[in-house]
PDB file of N, CA and C in Angstrom:
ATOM      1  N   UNK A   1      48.065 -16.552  15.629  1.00  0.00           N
ATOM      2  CA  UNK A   1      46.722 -16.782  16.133  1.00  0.00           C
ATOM      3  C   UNK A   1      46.500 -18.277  16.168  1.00  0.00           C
ATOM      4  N   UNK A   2      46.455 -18.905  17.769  1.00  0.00           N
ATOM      5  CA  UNK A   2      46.147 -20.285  17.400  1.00  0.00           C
ATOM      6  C   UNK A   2      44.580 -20.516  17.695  1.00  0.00           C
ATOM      7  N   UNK A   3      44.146 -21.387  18.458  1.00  0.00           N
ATOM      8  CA  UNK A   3      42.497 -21.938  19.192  1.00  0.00           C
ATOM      9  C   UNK A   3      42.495 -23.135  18.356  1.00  0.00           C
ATOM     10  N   UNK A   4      40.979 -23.080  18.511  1.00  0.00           N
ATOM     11  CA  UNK A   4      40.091 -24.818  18.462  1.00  0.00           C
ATOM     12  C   UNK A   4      38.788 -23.899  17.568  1.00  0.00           C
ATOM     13  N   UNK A   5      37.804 -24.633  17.194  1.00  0.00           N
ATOM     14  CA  UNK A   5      36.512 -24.533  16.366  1.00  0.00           C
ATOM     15  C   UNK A   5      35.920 -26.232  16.425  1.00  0.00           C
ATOM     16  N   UNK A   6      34.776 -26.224  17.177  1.00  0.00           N
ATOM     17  CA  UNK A   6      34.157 -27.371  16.697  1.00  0.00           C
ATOM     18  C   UNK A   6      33.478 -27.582  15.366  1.00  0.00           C
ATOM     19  N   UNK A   7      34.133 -29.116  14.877  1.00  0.00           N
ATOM     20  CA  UNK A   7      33.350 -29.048  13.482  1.00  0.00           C
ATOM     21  C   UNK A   7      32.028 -29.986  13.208  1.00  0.00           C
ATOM     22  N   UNK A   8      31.582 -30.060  14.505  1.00  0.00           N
ATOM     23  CA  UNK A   8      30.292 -30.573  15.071  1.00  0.00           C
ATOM     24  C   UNK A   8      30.539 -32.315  15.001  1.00  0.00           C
ATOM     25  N   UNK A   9      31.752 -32.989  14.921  1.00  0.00           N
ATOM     26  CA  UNK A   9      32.140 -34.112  15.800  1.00  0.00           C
ATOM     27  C   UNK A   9      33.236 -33.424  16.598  1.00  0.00           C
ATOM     28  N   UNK A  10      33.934 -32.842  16.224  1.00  0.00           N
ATOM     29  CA  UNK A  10      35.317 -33.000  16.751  1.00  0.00           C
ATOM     30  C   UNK A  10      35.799 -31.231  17.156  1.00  0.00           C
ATOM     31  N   UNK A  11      36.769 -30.933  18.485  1.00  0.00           N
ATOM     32  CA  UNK A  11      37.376 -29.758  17.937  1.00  0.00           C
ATOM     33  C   UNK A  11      38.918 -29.910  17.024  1.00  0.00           C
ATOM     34  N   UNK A  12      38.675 -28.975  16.558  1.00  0.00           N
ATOM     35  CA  UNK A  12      39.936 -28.899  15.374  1.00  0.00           C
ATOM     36  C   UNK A  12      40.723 -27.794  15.433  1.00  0.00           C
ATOM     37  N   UNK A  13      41.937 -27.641  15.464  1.00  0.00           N
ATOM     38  CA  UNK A  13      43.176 -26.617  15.644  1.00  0.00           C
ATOM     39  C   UNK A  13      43.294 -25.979  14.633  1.00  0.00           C
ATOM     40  N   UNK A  14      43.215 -24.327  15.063  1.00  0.00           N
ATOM     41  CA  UNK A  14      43.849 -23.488  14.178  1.00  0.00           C
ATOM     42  C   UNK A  14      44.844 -23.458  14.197  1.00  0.00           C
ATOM     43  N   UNK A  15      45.707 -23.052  13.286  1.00  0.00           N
ATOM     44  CA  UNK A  15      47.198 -23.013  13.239  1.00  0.00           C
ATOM     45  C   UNK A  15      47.727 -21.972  13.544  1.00  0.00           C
ATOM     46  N   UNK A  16      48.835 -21.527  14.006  1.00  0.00           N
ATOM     47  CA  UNK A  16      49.343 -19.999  14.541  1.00  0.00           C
ATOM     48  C   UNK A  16      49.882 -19.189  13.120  1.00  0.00           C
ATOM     49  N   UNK A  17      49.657 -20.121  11.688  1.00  0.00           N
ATOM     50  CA  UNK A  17      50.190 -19.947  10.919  1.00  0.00           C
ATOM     51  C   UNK A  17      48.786 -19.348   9.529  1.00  0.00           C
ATOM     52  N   UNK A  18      47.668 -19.244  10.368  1.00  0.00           N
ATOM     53  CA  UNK A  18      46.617 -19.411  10.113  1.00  0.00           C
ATOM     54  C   UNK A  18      46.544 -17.786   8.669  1.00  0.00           C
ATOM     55  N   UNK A  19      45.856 -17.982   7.644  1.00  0.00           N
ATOM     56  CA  UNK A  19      46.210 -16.810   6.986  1.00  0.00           C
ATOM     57  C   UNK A  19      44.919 -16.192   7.221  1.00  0.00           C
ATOM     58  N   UNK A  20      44.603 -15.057   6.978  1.00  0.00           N
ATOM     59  CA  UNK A  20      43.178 -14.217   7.270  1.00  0.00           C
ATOM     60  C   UNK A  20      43.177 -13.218   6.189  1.00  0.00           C
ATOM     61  N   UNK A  21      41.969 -12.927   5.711  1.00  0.00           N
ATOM     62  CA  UNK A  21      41.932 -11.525   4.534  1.00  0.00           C
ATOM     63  C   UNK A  21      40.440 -10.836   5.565  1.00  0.00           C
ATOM     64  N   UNK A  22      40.896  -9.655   4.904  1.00  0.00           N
ATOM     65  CA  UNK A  22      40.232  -8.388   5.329  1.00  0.00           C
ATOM     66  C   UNK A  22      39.148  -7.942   4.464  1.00  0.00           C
ATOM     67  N   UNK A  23      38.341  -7.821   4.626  1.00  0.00           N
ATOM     68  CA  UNK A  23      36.905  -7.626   3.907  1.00  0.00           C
ATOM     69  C   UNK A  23      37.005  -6.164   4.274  1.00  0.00           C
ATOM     70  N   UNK A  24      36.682  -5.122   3.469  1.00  0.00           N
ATOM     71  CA  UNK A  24      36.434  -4.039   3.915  1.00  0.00           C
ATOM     72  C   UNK A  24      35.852  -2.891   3.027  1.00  0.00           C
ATOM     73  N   UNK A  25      35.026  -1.847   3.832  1.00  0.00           N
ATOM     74  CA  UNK A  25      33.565  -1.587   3.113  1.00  0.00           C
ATOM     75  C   UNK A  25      33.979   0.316   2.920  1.00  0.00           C
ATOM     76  N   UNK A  26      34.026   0.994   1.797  1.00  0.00           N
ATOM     77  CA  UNK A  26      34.135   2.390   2.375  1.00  0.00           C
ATOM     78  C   UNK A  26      32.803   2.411   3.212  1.00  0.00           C
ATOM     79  N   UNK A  27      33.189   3.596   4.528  1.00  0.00           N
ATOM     80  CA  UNK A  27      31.529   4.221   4.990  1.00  0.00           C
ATOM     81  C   UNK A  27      31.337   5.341   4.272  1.00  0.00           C
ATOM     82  N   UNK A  28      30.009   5.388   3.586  1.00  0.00           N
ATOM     83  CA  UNK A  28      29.128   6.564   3.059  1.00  0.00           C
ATOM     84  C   UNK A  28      29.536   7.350   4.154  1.00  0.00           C
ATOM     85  N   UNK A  29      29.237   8.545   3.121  1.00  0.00           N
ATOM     86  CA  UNK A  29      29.390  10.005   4.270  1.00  0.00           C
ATOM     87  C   UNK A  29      27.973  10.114   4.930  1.00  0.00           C
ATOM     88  N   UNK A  30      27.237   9.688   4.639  1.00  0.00           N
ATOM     89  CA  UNK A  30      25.358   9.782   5.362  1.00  0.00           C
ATOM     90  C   UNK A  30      25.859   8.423   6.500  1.00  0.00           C
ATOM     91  N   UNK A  31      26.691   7.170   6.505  1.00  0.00           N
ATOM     92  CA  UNK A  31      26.715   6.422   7.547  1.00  0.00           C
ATOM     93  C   UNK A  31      27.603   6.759   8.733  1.00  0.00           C
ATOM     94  N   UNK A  32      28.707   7.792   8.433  1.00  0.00           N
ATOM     95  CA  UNK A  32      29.826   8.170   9.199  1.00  0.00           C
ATOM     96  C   UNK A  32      29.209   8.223  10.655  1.00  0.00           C
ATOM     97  N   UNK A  33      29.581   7.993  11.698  1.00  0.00           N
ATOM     98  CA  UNK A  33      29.253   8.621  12.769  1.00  0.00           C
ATOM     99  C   UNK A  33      27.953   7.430  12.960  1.00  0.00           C
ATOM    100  N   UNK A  34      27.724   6.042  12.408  1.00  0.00           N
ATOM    101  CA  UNK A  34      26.535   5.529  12.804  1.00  0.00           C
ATOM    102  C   UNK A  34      26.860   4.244  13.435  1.00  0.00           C
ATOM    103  N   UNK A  35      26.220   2.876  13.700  1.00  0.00           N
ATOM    104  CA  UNK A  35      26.620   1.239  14.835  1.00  0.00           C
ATOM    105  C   UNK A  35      26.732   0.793  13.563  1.00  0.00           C
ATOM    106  N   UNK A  36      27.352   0.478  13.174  1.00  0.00           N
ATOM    107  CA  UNK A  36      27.472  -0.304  11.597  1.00  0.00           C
ATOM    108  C   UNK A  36      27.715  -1.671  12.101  1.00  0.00           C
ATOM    109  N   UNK A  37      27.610  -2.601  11.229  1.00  0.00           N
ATOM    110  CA  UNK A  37      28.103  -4.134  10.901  1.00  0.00           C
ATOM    111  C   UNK A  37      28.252  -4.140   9.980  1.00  0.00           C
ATOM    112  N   UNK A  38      29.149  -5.880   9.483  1.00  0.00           N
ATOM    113  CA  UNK A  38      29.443  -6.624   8.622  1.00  0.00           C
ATOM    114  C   UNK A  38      28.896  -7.534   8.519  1.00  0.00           C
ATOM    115  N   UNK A  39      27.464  -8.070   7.362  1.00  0.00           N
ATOM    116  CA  UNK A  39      26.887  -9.177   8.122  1.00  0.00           C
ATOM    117  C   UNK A  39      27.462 -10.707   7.079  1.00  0.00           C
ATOM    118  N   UNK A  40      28.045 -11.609   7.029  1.00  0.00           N
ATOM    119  CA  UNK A  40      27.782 -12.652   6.227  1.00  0.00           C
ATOM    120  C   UNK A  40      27.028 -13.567   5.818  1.00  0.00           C
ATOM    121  N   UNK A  41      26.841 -14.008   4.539  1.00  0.00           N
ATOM    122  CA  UNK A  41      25.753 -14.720   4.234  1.00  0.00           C
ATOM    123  C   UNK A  41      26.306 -16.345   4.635  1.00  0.00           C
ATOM    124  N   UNK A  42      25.759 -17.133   5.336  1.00  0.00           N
ATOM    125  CA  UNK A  42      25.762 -18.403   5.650  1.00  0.00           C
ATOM    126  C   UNK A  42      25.142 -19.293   4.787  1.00  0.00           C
ATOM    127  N   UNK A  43      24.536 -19.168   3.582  1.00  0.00           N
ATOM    128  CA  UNK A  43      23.852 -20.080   2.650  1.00  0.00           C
ATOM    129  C   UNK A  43      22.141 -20.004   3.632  1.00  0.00           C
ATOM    130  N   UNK A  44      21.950 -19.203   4.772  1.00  0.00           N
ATOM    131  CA  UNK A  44      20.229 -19.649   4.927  1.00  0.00           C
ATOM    132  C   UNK A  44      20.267 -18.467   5.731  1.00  0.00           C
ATOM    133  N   UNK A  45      21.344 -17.870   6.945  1.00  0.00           N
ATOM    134  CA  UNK A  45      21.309 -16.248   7.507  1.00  0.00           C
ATOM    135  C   UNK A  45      22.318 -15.901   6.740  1.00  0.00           C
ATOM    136  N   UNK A  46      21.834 -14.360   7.321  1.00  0.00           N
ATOM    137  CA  UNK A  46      22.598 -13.354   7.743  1.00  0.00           C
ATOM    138  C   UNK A  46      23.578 -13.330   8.851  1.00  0.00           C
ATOM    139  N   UNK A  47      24.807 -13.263   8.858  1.00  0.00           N
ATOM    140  CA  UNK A  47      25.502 -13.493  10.352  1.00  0.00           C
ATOM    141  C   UNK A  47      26.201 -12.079  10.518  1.00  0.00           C
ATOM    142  N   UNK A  48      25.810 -11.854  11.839  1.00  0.00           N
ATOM    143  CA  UNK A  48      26.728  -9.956  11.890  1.00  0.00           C
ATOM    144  C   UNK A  48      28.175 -11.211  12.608  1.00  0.00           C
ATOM    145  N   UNK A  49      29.695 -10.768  11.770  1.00  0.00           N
ATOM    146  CA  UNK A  49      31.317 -10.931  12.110  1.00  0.00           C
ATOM    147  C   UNK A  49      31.448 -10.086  13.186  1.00  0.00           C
ATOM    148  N   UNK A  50      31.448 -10.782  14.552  1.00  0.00           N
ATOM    149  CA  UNK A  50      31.818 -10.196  15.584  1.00  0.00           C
ATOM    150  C   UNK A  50      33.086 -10.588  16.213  1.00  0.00           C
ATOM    151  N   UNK A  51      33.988 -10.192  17.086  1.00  0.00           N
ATOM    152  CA  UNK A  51      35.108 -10.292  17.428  1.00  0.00           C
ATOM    153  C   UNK A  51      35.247 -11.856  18.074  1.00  0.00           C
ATOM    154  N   UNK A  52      36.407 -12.463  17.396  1.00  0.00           N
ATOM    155  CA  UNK A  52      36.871 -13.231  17.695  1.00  0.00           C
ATOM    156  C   UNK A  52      35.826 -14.673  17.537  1.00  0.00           C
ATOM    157  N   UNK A  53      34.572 -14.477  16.688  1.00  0.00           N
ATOM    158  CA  UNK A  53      33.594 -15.629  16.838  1.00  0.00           C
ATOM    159  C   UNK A  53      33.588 -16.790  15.309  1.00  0.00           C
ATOM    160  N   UNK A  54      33.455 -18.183  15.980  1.00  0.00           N
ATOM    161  CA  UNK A  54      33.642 -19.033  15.508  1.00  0.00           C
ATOM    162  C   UNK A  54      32.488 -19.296  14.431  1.00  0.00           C
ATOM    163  N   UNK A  55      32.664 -20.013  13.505  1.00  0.00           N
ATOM    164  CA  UNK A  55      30.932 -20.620  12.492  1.00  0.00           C
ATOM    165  C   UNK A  55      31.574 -21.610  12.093  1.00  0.00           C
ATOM    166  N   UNK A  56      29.882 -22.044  12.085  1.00  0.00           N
ATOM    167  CA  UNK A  56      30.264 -24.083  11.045  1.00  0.00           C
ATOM    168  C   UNK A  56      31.332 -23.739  10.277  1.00  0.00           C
ATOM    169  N   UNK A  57      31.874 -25.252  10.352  1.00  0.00           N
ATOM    170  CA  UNK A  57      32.798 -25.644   9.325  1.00  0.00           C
ATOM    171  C   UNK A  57      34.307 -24.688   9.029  1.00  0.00           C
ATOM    172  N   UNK A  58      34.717 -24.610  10.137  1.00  0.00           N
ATOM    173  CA  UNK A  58      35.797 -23.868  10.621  1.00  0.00           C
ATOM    174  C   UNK A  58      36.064 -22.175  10.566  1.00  0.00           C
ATOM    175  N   UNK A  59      35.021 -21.708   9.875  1.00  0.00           N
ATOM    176  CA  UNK A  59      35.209 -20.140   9.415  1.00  0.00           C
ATOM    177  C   UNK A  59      35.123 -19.370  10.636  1.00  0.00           C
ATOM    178  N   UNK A  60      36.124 -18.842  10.884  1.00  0.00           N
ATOM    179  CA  UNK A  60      36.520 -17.462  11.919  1.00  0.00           C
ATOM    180  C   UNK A  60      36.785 -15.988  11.985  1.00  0.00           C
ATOM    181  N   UNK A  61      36.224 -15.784  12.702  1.00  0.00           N
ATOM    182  CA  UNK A  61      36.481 -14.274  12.426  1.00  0.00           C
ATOM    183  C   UNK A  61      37.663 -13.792  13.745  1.00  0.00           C
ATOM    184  N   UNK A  62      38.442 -13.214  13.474  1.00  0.00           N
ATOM    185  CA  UNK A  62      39.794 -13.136  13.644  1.00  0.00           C
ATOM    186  C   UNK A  62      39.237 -11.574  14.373  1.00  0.00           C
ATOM    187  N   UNK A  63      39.253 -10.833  13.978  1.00  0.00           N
ATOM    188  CA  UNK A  63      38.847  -9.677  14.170  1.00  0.00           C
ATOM    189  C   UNK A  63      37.319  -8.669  13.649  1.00  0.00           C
ATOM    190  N   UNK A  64      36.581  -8.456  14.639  1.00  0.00           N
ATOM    191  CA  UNK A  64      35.385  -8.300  14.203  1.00  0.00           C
ATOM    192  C   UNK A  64      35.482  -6.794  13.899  1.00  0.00           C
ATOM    193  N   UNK A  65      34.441  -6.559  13.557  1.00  0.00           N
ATOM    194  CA  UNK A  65      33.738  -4.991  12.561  1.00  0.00           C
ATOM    195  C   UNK A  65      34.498  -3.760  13.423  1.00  0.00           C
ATOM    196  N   UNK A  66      35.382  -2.959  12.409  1.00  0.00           N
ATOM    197  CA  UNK A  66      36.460  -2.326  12.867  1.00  0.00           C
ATOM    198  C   UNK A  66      36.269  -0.799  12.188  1.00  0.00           C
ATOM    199  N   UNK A  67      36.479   0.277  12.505  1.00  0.00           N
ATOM    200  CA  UNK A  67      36.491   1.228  11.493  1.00  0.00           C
ATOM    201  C   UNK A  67      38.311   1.191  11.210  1.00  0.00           C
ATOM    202  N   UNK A  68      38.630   1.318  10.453  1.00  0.00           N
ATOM    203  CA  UNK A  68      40.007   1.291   9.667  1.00  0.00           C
ATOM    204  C   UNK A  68      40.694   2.758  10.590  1.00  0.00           C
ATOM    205  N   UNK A  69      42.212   2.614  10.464  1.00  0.00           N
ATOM    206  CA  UNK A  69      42.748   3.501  11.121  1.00  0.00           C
ATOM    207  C   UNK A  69      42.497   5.065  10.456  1.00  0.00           C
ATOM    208  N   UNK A  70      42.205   5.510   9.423  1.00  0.00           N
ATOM    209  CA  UNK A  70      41.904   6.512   8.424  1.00  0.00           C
ATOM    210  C   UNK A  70      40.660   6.504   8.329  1.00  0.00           C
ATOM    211  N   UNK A  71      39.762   5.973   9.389  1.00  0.00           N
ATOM    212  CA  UNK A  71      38.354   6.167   9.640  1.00  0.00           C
ATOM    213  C   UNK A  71      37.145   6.457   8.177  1.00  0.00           C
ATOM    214  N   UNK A  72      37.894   5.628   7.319  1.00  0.00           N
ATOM    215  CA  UNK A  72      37.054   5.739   5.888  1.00  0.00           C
ATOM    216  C   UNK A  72      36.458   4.421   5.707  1.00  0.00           C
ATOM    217  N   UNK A  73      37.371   3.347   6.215  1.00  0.00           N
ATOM    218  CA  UNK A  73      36.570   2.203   5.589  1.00  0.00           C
ATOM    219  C   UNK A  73      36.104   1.166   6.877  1.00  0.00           C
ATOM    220  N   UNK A  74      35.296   0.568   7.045  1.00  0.00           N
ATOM    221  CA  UNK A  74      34.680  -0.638   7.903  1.00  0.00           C
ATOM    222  C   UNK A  74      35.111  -1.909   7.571  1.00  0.00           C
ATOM    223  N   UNK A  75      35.884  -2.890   8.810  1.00  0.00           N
ATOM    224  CA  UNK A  75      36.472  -3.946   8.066  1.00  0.00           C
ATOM    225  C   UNK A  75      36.933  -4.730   9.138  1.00  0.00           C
ATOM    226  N   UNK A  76      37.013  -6.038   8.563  1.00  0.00           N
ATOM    227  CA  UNK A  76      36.412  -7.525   9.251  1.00  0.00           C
ATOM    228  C   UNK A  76      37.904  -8.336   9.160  1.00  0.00           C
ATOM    229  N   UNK A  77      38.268  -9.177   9.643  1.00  0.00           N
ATOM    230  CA  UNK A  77      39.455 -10.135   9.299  1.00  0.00           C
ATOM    231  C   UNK A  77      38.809 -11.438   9.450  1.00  0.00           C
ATOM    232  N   UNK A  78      38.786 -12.388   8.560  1.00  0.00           N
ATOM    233  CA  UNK A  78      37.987 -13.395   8.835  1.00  0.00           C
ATOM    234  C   UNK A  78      39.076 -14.573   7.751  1.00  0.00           C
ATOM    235  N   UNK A  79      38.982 -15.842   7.891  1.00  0.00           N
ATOM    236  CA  UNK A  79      39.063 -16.805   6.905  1.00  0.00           C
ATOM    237  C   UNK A  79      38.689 -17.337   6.012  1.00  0.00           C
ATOM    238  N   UNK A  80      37.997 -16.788   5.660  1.00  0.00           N
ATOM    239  CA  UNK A  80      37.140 -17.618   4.449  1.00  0.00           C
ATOM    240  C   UNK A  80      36.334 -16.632   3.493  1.00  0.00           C
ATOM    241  N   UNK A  81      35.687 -16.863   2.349  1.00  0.00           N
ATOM    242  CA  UNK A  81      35.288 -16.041   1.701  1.00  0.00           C
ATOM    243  C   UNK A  81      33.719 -16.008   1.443  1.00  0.00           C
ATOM    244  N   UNK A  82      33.111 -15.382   0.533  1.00  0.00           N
ATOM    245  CA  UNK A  82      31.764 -15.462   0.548  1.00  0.00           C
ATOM    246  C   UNK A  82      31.215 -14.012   0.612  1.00  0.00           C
ATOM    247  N   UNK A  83      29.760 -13.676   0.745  1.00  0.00           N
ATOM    248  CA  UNK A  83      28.723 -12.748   0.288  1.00  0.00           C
ATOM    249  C   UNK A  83      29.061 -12.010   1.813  1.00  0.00           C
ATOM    250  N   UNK A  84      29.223 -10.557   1.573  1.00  0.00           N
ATOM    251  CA  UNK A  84      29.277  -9.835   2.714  1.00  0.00           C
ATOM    252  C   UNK A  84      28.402  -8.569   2.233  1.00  0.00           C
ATOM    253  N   UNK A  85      27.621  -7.892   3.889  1.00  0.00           N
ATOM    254  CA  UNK A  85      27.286  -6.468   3.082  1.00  0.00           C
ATOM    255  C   UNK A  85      27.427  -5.774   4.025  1.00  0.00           C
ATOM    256  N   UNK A  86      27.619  -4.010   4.309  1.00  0.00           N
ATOM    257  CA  UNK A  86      27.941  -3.341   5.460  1.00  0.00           C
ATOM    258  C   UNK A  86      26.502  -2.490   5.409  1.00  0.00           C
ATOM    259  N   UNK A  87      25.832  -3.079   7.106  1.00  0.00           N
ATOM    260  CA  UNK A  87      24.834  -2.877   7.501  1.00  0.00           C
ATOM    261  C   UNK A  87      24.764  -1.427   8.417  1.00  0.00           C
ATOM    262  N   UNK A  88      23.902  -1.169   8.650  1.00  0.00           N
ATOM    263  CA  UNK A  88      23.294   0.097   9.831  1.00  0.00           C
ATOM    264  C   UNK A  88      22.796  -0.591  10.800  1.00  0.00           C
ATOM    265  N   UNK A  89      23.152  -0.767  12.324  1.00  0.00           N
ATOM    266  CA  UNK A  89      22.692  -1.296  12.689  1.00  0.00           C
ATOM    267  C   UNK A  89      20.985  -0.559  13.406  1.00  0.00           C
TER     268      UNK A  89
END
């Protein structure tokens, strides 16, 4: 996975070597079957991890809000770490 991210002077290169972790949420049996998100906390929002979208200070989301192949868990590929919660939309 390579690209760019502006870091509000400059754009800056991801690396193809780039590592990513997977955040991922079981779905309740009352959410199964519902528009779910992943939203992250930014230090002031809420941000819903949507496919392929960039945030300050280089954090990417690699792959946005996914149901898992075994359709049990909801889950994000992103770079960086921090406060996540799995929403209804």
């Amino acid at each position: 996975m390579g690209g760019v991210y502006w870091d509000g002077k400059k754009w800056v290169g991801i690396s193809s070597d780039a590592v990513f972790a997977t955040i991922s949420f079981v779905v309740p049996e009352k959410m199964k079957g519902s528009d779910l998100a992943i939203l992250f906390w930014d230090g002031t929002n809420w941000v819903e991890l949507s496919e392929n979208r960039y945030l300050d200070g280089g954090l990417f989301v690699n792959r946005g809000g996914h149901l898992s192949e075994d359709g049990q868990r909801f889950e994000v590929s992103v770079n960086f770490s921090g406060t996540f919660v799995l929403v209804q939309k």
